[in-house]
N, C-alpha and C. Protein backbone atom coordinates (compact mmCIF):
# COMPACT_ATOMS: atom_id res chain seq x y z
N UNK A 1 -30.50 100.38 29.18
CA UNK A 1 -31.48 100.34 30.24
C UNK A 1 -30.96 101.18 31.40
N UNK A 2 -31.86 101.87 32.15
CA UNK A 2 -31.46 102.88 33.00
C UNK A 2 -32.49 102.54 34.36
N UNK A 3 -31.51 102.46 35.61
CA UNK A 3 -32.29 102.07 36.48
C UNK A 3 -31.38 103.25 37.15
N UNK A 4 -32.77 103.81 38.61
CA UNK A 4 -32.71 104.22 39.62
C UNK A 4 -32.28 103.49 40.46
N UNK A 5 -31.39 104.05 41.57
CA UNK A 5 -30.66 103.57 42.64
C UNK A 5 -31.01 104.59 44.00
N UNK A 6 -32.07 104.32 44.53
CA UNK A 6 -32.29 104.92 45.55
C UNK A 6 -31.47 104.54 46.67
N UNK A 7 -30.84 103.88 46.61
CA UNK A 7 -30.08 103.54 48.29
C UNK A 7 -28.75 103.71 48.37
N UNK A 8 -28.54 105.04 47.88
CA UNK A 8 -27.22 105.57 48.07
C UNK A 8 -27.34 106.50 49.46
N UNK A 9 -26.12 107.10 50.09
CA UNK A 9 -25.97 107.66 51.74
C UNK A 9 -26.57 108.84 51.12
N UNK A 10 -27.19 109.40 50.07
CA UNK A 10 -27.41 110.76 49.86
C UNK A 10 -28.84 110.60 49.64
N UNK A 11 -29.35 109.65 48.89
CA UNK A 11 -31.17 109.75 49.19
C UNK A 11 -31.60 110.19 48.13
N UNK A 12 -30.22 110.33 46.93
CA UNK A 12 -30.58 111.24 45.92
C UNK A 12 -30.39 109.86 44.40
N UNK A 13 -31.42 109.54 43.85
CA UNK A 13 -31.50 108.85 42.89
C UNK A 13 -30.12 108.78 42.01
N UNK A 14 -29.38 108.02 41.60
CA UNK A 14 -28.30 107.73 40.73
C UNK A 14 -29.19 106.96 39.64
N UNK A 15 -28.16 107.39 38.83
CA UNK A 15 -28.45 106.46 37.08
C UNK A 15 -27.30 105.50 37.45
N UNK A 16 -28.10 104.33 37.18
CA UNK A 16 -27.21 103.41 36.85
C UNK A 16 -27.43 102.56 35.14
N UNK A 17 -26.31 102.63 34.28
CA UNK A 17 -26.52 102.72 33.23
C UNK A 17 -25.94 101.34 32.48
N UNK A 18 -26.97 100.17 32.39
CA UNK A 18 -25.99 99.06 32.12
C UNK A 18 -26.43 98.77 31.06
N UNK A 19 -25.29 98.66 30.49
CA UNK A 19 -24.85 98.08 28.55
C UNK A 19 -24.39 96.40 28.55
N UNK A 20 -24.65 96.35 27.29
CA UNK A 20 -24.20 95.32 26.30
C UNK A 20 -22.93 95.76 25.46
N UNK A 21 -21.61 94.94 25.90
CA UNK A 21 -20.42 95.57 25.28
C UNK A 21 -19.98 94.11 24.53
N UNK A 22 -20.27 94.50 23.17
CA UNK A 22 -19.81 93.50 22.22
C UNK A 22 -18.66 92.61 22.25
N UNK A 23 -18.74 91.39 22.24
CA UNK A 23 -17.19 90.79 22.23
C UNK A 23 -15.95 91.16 21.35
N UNK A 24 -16.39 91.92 19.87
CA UNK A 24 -15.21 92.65 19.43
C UNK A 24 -14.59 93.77 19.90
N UNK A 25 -15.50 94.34 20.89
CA UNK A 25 -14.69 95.51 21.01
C UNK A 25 -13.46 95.40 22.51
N UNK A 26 -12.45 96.61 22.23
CA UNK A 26 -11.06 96.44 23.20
C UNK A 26 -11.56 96.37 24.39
N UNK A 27 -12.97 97.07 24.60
CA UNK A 27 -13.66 96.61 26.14
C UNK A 27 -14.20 95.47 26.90
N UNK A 28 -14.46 94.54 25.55
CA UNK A 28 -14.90 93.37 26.49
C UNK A 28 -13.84 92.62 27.00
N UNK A 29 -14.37 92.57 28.27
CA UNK A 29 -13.60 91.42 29.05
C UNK A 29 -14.41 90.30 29.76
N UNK A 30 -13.55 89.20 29.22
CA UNK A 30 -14.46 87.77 28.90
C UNK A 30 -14.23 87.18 30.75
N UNK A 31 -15.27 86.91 31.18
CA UNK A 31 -15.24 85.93 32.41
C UNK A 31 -14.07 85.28 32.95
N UNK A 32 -13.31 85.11 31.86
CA UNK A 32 -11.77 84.50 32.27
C UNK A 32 -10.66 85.19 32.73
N UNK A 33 -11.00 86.67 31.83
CA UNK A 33 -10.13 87.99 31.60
C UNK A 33 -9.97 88.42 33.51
N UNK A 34 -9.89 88.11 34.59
CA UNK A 34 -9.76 87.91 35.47
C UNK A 34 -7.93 89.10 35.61
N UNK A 35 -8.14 89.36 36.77
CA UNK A 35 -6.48 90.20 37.14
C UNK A 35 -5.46 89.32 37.26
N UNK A 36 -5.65 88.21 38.04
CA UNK A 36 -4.98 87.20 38.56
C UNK A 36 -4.76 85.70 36.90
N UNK A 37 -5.08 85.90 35.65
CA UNK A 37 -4.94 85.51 35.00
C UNK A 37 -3.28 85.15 34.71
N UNK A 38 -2.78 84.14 34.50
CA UNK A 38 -1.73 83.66 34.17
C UNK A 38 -1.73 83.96 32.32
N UNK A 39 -0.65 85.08 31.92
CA UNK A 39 -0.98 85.28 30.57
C UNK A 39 -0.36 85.02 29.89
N UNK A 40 1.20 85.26 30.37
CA UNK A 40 2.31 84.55 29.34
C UNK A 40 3.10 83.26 30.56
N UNK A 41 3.88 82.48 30.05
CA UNK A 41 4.40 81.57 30.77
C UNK A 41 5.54 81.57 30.88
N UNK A 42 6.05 83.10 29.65
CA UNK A 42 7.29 83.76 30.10
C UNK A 42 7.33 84.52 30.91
N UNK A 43 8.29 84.70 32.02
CA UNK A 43 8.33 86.33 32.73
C UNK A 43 9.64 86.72 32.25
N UNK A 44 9.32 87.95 32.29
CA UNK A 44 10.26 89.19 32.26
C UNK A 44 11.59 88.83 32.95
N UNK A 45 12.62 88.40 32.65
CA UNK A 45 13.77 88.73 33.83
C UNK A 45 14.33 90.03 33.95
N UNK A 46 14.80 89.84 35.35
CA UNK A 46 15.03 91.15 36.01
C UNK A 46 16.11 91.92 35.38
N UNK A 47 16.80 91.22 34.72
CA UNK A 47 18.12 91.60 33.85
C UNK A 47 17.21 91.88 32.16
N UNK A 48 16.41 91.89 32.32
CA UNK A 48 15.97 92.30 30.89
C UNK A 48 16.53 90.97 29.60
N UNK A 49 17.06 90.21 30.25
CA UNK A 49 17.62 89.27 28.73
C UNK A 49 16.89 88.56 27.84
N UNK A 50 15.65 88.11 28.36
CA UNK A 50 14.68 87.26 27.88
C UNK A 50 13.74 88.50 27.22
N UNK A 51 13.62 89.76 26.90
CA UNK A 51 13.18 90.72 26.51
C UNK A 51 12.54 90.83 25.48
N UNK A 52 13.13 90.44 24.49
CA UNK A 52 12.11 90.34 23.06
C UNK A 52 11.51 89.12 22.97
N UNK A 53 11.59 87.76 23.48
CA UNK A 53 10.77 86.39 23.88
C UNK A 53 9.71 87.10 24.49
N UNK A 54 10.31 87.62 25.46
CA UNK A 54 9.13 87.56 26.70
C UNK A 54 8.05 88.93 26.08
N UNK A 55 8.51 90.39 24.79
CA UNK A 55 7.13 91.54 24.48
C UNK A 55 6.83 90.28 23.15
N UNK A 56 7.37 89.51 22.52
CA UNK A 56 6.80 88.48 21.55
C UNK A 56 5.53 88.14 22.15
N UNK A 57 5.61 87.23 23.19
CA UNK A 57 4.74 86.50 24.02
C UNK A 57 3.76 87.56 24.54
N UNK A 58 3.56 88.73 24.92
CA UNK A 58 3.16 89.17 25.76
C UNK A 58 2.02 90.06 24.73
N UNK A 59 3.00 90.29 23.92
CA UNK A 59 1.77 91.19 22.30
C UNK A 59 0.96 90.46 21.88
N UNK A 60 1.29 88.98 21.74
CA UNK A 60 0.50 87.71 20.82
C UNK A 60 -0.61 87.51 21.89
N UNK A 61 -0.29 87.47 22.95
CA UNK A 61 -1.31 87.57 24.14
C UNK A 61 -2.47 88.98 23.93
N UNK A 62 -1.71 89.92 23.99
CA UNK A 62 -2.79 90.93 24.06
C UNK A 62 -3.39 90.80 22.85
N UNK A 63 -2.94 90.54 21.74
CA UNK A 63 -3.35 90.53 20.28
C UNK A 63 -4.83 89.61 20.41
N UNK A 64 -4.56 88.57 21.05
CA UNK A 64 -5.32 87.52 21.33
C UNK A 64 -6.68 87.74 21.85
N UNK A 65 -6.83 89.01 22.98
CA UNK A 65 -7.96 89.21 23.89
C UNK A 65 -8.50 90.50 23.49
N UNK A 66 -7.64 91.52 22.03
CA UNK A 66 -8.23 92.50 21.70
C UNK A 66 -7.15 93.67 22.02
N UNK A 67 -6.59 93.58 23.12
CA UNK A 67 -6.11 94.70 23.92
C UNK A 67 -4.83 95.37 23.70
N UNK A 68 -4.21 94.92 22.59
CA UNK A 68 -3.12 96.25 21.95
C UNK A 68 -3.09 97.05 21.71
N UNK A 69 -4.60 97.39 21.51
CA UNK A 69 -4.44 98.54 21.17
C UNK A 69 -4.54 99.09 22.86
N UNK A 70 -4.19 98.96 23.97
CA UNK A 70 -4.23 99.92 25.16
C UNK A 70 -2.57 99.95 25.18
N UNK A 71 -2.12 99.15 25.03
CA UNK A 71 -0.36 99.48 25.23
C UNK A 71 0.32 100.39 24.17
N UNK A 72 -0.28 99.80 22.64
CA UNK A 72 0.38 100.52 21.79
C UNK A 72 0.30 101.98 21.24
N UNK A 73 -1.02 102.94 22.11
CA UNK A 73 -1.50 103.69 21.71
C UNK A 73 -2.39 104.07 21.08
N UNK A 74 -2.66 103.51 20.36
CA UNK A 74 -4.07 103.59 19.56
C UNK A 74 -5.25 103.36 20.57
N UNK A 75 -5.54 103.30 21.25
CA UNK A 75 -6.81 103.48 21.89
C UNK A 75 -6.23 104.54 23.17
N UNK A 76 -6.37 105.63 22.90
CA UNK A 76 -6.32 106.30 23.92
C UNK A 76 -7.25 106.54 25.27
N UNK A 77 -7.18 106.82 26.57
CA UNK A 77 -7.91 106.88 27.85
C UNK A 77 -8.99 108.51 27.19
N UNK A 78 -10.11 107.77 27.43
CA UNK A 78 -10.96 108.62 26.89
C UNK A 78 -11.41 110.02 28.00
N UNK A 79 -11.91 111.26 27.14
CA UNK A 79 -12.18 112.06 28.53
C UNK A 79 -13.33 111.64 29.51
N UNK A 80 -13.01 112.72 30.59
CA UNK A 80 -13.94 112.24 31.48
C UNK A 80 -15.82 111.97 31.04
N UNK A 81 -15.73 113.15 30.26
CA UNK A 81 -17.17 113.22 29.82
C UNK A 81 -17.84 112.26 29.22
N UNK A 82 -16.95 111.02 28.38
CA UNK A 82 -17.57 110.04 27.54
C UNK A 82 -17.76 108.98 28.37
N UNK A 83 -19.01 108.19 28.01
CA UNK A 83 -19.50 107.34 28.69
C UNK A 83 -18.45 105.84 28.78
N UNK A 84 -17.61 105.93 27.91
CA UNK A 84 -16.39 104.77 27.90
C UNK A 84 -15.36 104.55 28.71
N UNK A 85 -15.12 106.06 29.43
CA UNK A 85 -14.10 106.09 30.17
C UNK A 85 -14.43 104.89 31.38
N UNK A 86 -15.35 104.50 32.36
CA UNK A 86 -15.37 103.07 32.98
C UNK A 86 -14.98 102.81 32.44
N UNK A 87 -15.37 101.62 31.28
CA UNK A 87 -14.77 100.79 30.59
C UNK A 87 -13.42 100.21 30.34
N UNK A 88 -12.92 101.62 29.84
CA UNK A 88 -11.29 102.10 29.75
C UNK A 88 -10.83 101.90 30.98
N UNK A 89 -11.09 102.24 31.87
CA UNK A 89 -10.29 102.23 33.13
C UNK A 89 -10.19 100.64 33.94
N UNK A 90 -11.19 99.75 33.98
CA UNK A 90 -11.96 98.59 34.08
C UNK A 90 -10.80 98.02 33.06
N UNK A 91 -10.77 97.97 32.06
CA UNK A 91 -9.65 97.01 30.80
C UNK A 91 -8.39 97.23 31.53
N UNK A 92 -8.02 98.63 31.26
CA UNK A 92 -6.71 99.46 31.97
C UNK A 92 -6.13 98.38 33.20
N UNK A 93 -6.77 98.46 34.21
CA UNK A 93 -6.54 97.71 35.29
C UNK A 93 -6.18 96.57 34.98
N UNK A 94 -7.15 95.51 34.34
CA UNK A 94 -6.66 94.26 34.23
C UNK A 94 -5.50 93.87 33.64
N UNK A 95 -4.96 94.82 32.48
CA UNK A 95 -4.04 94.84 32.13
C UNK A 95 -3.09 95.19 32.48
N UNK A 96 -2.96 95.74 33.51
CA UNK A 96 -1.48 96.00 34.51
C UNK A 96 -1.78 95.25 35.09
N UNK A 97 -2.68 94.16 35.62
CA UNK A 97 -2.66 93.13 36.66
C UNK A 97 -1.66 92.27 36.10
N UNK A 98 -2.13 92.24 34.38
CA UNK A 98 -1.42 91.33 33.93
C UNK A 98 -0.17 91.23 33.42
N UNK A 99 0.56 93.29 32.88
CA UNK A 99 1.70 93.27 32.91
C UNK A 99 2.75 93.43 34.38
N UNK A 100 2.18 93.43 35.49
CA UNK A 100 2.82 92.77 36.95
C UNK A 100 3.02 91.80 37.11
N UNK A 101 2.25 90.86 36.51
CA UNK A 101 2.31 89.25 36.97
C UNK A 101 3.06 88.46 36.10
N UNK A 102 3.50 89.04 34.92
CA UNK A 102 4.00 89.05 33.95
C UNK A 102 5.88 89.07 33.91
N UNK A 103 6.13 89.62 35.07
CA UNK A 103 7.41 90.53 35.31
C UNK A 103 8.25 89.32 36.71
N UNK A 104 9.31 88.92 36.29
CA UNK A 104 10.20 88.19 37.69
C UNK A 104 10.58 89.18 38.70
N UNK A 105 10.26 88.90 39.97
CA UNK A 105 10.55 90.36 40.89
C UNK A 105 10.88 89.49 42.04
């Protein structure tokens, strides 16, 4: 569905282009999927020792919400031209919200 947005500072109609993004795919993010989400209940120590506990915990997590494939490579940041790149960038984010919050500092 494509709606006009006349009330931008330019006067000049925008597309605004809103989808239905399936719950299987690496883009949806569920109501909960929040930045401030508490994801693992391990953190990272600063000394690195808890290190393979804490990417255990932290993969089974992403595994969980879809989103390994943004760390591990396989879903690469799409170009500018494709309509996914929001999306990508929108997931992207939450997921450094969550590998920050993730980390003892």
């Amino acid at each position: 569905m494509v709606k006009k947005d006349t009330n931008n500072v330019n006067s000049k109609p925008v597309d605004l282009i809103t989808s239905v993004i399936s719950t299987t795919s690496p883009y949806y993010l569920h109501p909960s999927d929040h930045p401030s989400l508490i994801f693992v209940t391990t953190l990272l120590s600063e000394s690195g020792d808890n290190y393979f506990t804490w990417r255990f915990s932290f993969l089974n997590a992403l595994h969980s919400k879809n989103k390994a494939c943004f760390v591990d490579g396989t879903l690469q940041r799409p170009g500018v031209d494709f309509p996914d790149l929001q999306s990508w960038i929108q997931c992207n984010a939450v997921i450094i919200s969550w590998l920050t919050s993730a980390l003892e500092l």
